[in-house]
C-alpha atoms as a PDB file:
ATOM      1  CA  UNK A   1       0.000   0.000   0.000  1.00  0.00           C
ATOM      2  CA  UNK A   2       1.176   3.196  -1.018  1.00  0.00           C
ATOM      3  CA  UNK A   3       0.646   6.541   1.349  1.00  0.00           C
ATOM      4  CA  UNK A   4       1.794  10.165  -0.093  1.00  0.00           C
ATOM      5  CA  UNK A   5       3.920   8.175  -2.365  1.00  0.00           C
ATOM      6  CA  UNK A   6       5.929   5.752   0.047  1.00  0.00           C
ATOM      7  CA  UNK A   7       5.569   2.204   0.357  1.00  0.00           C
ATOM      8  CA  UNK A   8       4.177   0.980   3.699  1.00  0.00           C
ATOM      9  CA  UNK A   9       4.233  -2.322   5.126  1.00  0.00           C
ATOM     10  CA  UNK A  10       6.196  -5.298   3.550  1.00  0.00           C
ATOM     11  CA  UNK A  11       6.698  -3.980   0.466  1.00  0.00           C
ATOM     12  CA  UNK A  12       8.534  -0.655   2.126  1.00  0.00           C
ATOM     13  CA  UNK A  13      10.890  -2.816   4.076  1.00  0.00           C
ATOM     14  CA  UNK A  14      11.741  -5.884   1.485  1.00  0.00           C
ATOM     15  CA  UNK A  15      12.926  -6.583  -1.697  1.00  0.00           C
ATOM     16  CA  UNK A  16      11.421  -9.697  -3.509  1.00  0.00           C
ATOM     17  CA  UNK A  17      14.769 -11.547  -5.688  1.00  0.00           C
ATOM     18  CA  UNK A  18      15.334 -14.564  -7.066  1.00  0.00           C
ATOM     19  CA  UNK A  19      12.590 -16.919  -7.053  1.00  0.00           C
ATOM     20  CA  UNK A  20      13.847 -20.343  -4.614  1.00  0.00           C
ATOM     21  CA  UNK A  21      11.204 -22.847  -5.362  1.00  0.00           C
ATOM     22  CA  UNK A  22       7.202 -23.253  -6.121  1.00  0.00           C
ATOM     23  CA  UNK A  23       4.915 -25.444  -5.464  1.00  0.00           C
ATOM     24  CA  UNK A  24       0.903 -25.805  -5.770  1.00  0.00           C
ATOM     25  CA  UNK A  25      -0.005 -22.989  -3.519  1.00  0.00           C
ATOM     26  CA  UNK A  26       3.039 -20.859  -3.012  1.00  0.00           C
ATOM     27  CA  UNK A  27       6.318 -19.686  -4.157  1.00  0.00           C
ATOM     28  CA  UNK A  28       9.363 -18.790  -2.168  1.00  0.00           C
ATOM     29  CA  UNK A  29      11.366 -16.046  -2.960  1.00  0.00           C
ATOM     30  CA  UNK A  30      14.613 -14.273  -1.772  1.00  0.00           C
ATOM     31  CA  UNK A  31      13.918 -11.177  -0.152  1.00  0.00           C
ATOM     32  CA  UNK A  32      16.444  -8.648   1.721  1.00  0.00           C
ATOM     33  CA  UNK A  33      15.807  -6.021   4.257  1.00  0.00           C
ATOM     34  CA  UNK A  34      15.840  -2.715   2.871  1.00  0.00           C
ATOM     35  CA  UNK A  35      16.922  -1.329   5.908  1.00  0.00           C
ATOM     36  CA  UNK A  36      18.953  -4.025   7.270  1.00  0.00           C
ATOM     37  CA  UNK A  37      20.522  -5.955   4.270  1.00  0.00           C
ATOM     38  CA  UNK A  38      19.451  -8.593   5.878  1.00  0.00           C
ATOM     39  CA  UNK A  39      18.371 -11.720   3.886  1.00  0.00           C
ATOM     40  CA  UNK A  40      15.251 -14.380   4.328  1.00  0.00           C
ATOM     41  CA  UNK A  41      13.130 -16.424   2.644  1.00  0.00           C
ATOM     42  CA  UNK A  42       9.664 -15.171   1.687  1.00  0.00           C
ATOM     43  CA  UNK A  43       6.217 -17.204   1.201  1.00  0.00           C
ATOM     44  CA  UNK A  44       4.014 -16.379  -1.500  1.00  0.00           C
ATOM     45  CA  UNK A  45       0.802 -17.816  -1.264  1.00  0.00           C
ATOM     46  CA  UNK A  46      -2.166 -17.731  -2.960  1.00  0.00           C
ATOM     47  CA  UNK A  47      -5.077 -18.475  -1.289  1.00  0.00           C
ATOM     48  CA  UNK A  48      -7.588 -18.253  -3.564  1.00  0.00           C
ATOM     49  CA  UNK A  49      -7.241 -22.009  -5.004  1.00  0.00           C
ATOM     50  CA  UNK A  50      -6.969 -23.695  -1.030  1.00  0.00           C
ATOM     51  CA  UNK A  51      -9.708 -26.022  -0.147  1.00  0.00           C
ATOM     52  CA  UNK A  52     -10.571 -25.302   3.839  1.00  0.00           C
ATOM     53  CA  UNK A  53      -8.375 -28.227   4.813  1.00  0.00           C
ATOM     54  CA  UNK A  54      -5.818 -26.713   2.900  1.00  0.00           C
ATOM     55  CA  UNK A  55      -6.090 -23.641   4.264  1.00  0.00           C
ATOM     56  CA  UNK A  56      -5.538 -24.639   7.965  1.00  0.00           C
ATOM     57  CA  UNK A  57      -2.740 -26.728   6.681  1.00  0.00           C
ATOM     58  CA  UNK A  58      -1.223 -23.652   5.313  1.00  0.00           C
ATOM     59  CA  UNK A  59      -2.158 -21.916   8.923  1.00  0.00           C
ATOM     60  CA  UNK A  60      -0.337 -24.468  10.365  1.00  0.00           C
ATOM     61  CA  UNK A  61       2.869 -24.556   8.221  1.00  0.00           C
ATOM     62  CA  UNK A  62       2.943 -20.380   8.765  1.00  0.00           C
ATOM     63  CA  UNK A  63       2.557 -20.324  12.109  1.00  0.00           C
ATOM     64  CA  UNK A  64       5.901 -22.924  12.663  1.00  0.00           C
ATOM     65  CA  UNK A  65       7.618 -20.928   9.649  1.00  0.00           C
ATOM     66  CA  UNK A  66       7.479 -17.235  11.340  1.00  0.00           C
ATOM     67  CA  UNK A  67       8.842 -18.744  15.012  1.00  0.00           C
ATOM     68  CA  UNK A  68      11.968 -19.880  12.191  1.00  0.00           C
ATOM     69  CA  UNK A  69      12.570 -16.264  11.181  1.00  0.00           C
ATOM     70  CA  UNK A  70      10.999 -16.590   8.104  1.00  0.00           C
ATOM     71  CA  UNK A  71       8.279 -14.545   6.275  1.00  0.00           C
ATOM     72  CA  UNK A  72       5.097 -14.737   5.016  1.00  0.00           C
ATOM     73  CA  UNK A  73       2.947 -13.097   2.347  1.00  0.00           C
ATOM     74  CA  UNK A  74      -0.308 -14.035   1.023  1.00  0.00           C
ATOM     75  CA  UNK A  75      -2.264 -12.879  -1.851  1.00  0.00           C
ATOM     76  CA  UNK A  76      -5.810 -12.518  -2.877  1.00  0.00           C
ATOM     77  CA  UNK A  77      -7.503 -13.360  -5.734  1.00  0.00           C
ATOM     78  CA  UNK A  78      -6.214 -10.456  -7.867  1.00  0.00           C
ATOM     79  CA  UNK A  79      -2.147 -12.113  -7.169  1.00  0.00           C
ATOM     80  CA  UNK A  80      -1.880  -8.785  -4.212  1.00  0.00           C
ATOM     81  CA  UNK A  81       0.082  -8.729  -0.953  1.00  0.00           C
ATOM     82  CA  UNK A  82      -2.947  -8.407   1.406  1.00  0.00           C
ATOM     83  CA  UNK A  83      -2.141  -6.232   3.664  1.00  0.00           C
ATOM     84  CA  UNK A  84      -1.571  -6.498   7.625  1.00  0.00           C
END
């Protein structure tokens, strides 16, 4: 989301590189800390094509990725970052 020009939110503070892998509901890409340098691994899911099962699943697998420093973004049904 953009305010007065700026970037807000993840898209202010990371970079999206190189993609790292894909699979049926995601893709993982390198991003880096604009303000840090700092470099992670970044989820990209979209949600719109999860059955409900799938969907906890994927609550499940988030919730054990961000307590291993990692990152998550999801996107709706248009393929944008929803916003926190």
């Amino acid at each position: 989301m953009s305010v007065g020009g700026t970037q807000s939110g993840f898209e202010g503070s990371y970079k999206l590189r190189a993609v790292l892998g894909s699979g049926a509901f995601s893709t993982v890409r390198e991003g880096v800390n604009k303000n840090t340098g700092d470099v992670t691994a970044v989820k990209i899911v979209t949600k719109k094509n999860l059955s409900a099962e799938d969907d906890v699943a994927l609550q499940d697998e988030v919730g054990e990725s961000l307590t291993q420093s990692s990152l998550a973004l999801e996107e709706d049904e248009n393929n944008e970052p929803l916003q926190n």
